[in-house]
C-alpha atoms as a PDB file:
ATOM      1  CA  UNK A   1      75.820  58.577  43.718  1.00  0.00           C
ATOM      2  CA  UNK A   2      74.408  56.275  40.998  1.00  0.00           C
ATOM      3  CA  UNK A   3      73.221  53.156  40.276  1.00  0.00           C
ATOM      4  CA  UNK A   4      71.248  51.521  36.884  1.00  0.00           C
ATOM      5  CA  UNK A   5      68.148  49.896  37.267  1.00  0.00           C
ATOM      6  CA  UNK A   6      68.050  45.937  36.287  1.00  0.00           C
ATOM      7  CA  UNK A   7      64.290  45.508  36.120  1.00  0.00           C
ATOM      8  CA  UNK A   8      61.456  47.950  35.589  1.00  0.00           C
ATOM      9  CA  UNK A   9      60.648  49.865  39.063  1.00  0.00           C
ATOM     10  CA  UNK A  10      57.004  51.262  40.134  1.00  0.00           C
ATOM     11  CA  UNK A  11      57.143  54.450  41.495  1.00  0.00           C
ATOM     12  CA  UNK A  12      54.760  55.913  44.037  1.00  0.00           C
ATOM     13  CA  UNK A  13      52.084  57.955  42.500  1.00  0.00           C
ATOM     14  CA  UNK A  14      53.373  61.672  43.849  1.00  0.00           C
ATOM     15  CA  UNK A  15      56.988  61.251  41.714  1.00  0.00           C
ATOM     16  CA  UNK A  16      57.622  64.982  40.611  1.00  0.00           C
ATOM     17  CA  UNK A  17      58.206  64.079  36.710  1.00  0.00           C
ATOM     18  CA  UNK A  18      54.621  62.150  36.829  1.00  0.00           C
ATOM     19  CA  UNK A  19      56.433  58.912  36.000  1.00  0.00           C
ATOM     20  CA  UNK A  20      54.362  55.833  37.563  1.00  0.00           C
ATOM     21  CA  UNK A  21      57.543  53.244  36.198  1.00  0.00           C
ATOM     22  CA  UNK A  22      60.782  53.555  35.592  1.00  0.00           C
ATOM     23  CA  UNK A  23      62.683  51.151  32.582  1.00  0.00           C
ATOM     24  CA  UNK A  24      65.014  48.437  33.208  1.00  0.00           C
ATOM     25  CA  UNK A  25      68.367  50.944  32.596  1.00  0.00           C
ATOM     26  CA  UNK A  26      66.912  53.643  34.091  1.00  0.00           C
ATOM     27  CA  UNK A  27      69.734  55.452  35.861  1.00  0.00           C
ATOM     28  CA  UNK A  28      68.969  56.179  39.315  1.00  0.00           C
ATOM     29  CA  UNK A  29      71.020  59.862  40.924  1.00  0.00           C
ATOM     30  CA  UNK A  30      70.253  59.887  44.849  1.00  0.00           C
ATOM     31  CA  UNK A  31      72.767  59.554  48.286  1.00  0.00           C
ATOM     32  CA  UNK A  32      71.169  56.031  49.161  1.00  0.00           C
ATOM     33  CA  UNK A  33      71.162  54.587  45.595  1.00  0.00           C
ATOM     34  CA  UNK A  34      73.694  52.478  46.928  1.00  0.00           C
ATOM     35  CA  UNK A  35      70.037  50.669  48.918  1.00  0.00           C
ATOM     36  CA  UNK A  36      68.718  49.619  45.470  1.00  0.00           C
ATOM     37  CA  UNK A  37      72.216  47.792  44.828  1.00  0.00           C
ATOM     38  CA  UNK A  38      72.087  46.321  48.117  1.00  0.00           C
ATOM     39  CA  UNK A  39      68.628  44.841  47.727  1.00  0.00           C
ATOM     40  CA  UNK A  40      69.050  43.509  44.345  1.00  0.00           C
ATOM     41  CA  UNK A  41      66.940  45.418  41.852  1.00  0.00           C
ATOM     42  CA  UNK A  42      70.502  47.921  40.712  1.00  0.00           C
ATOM     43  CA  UNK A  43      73.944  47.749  39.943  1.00  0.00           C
ATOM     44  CA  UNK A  44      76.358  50.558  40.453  1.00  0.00           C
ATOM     45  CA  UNK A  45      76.638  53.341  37.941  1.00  0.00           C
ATOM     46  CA  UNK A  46      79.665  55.064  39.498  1.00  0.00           C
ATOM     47  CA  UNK A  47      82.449  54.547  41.616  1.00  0.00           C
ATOM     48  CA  UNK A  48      80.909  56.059  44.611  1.00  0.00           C
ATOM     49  CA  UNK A  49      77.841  53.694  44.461  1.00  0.00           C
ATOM     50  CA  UNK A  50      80.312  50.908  43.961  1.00  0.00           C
ATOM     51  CA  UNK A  51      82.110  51.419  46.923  1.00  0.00           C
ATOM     52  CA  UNK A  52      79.568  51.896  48.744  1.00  0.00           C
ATOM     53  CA  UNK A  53      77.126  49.220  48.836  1.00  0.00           C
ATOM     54  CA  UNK A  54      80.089  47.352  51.153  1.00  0.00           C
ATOM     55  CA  UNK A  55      78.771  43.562  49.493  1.00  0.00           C
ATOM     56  CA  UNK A  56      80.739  40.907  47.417  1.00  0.00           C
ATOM     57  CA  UNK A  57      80.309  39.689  44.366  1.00  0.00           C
ATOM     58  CA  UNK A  58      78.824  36.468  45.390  1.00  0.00           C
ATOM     59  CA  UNK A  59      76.210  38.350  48.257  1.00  0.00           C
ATOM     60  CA  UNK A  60      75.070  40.797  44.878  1.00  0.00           C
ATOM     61  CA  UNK A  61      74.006  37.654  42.980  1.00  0.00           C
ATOM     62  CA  UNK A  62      72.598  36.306  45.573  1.00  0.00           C
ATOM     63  CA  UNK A  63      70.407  39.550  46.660  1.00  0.00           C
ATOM     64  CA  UNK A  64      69.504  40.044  42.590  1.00  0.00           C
ATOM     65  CA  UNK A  65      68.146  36.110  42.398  1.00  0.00           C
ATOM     66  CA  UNK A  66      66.026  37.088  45.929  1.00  0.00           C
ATOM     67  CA  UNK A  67      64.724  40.156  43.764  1.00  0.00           C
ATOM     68  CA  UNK A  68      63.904  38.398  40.547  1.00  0.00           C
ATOM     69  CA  UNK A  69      62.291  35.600  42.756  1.00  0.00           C
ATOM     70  CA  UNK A  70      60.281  38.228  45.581  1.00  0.00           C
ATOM     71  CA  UNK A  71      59.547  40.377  42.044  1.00  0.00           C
ATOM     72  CA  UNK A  72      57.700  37.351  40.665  1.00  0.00           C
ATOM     73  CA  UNK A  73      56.218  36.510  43.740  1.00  0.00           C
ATOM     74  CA  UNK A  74      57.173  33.094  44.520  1.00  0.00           C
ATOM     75  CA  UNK A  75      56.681  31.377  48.043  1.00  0.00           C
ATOM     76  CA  UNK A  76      59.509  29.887  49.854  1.00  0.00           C
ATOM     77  CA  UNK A  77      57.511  26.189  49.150  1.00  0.00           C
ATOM     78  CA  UNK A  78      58.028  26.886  45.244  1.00  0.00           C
ATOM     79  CA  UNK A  79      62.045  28.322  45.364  1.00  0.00           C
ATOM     80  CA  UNK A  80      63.584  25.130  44.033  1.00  0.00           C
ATOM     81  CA  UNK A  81      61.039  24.785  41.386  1.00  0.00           C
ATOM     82  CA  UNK A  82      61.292  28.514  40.545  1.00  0.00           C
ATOM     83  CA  UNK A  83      64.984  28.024  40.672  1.00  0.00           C
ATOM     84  CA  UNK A  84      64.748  25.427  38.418  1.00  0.00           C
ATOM     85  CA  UNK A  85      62.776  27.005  36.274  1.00  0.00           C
ATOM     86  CA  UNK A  86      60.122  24.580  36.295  1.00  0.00           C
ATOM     87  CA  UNK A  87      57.921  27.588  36.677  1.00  0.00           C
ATOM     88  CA  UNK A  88      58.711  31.361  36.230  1.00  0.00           C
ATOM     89  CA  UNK A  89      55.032  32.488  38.705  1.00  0.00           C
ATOM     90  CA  UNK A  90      51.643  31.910  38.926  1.00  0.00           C
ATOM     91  CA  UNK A  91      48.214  32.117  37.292  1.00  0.00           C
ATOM     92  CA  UNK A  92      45.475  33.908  38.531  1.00  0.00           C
ATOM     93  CA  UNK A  93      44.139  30.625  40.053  1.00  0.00           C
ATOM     94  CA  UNK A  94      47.122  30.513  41.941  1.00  0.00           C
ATOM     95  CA  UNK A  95      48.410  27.547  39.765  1.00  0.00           C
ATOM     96  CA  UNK A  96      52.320  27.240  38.798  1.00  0.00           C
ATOM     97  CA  UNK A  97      52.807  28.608  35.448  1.00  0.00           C
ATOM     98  CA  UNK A  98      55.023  26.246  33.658  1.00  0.00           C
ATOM     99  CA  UNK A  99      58.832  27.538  32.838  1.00  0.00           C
ATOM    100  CA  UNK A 100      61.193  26.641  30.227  1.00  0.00           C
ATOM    101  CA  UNK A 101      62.335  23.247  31.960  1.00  0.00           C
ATOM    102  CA  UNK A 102      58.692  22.525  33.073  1.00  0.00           C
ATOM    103  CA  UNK A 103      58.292  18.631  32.419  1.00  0.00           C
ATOM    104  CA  UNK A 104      54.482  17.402  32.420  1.00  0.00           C
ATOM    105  CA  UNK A 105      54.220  14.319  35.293  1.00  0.00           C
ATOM    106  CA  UNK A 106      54.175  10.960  34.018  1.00  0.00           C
ATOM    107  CA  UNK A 107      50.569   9.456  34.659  1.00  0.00           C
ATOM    108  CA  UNK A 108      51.670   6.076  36.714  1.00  0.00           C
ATOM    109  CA  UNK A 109      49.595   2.577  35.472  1.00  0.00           C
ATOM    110  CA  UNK A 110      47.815   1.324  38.159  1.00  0.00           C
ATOM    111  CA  UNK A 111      49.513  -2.170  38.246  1.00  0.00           C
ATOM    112  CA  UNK A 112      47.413  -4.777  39.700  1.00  0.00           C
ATOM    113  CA  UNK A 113      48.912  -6.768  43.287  1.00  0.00           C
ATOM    114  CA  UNK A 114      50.881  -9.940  42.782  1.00  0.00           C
ATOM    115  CA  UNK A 115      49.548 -12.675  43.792  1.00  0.00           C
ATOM    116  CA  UNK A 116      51.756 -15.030  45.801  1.00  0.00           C
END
């Protein structure tokens, strides 16, 4: 069974070739490669992997957004801004980093009280 790798994968430090990370379009040849579909990070590379992974079309976008979103490590409090893309992650200082549709806040005048 196979399946193609969407994103760049870390690999645990004992892999047999020596690897440490595997390429986006890396293709993946194991019985439960059908798991990396199923969580988002792989699509199927044969028939057997696409048959397998038992999801629709619709729950396979959705688990690949989750992936992209976990991957960048956004908190549930920032999905609709990461969403969006008013910010794509975060700086060391744990600030938002701005995203392509980022929009700098409007500084409001302090408007003085009627008087009536």
């Amino acid at each position: 069974m196979k399946c193609k790798l969407l994103l760049a994968m870390n690999r645990t430090p004992d892999a047999a070739d020596g690897r440490s990370l595997l390429p986006a379009g890396e293709i993946i040849e194991h019985p439960d490669a059908f798991r990396l579909v199923q969580i988002g990070c792989a699509e199927p590379a044969d028939d057997e992997c696409a048959t397998s992974h038992g999801m629709t079309a619709e729950q396979l976008a959705a688990a690949r957004h989750a992936y992209v979103r976990t991957a960048a490590g956004i908190w549930p409090e920032d999905f609709a801004a990461f969403d969006a893309g008013m910010m794509t992650g975060y700086s060391p200082d744990g600030s938002p980093i701005p995203g392509p549709n980022y929009v700098e806040p409007q500084e409001e005048d302090e408007e003085e009280p009627d008087d009536e």
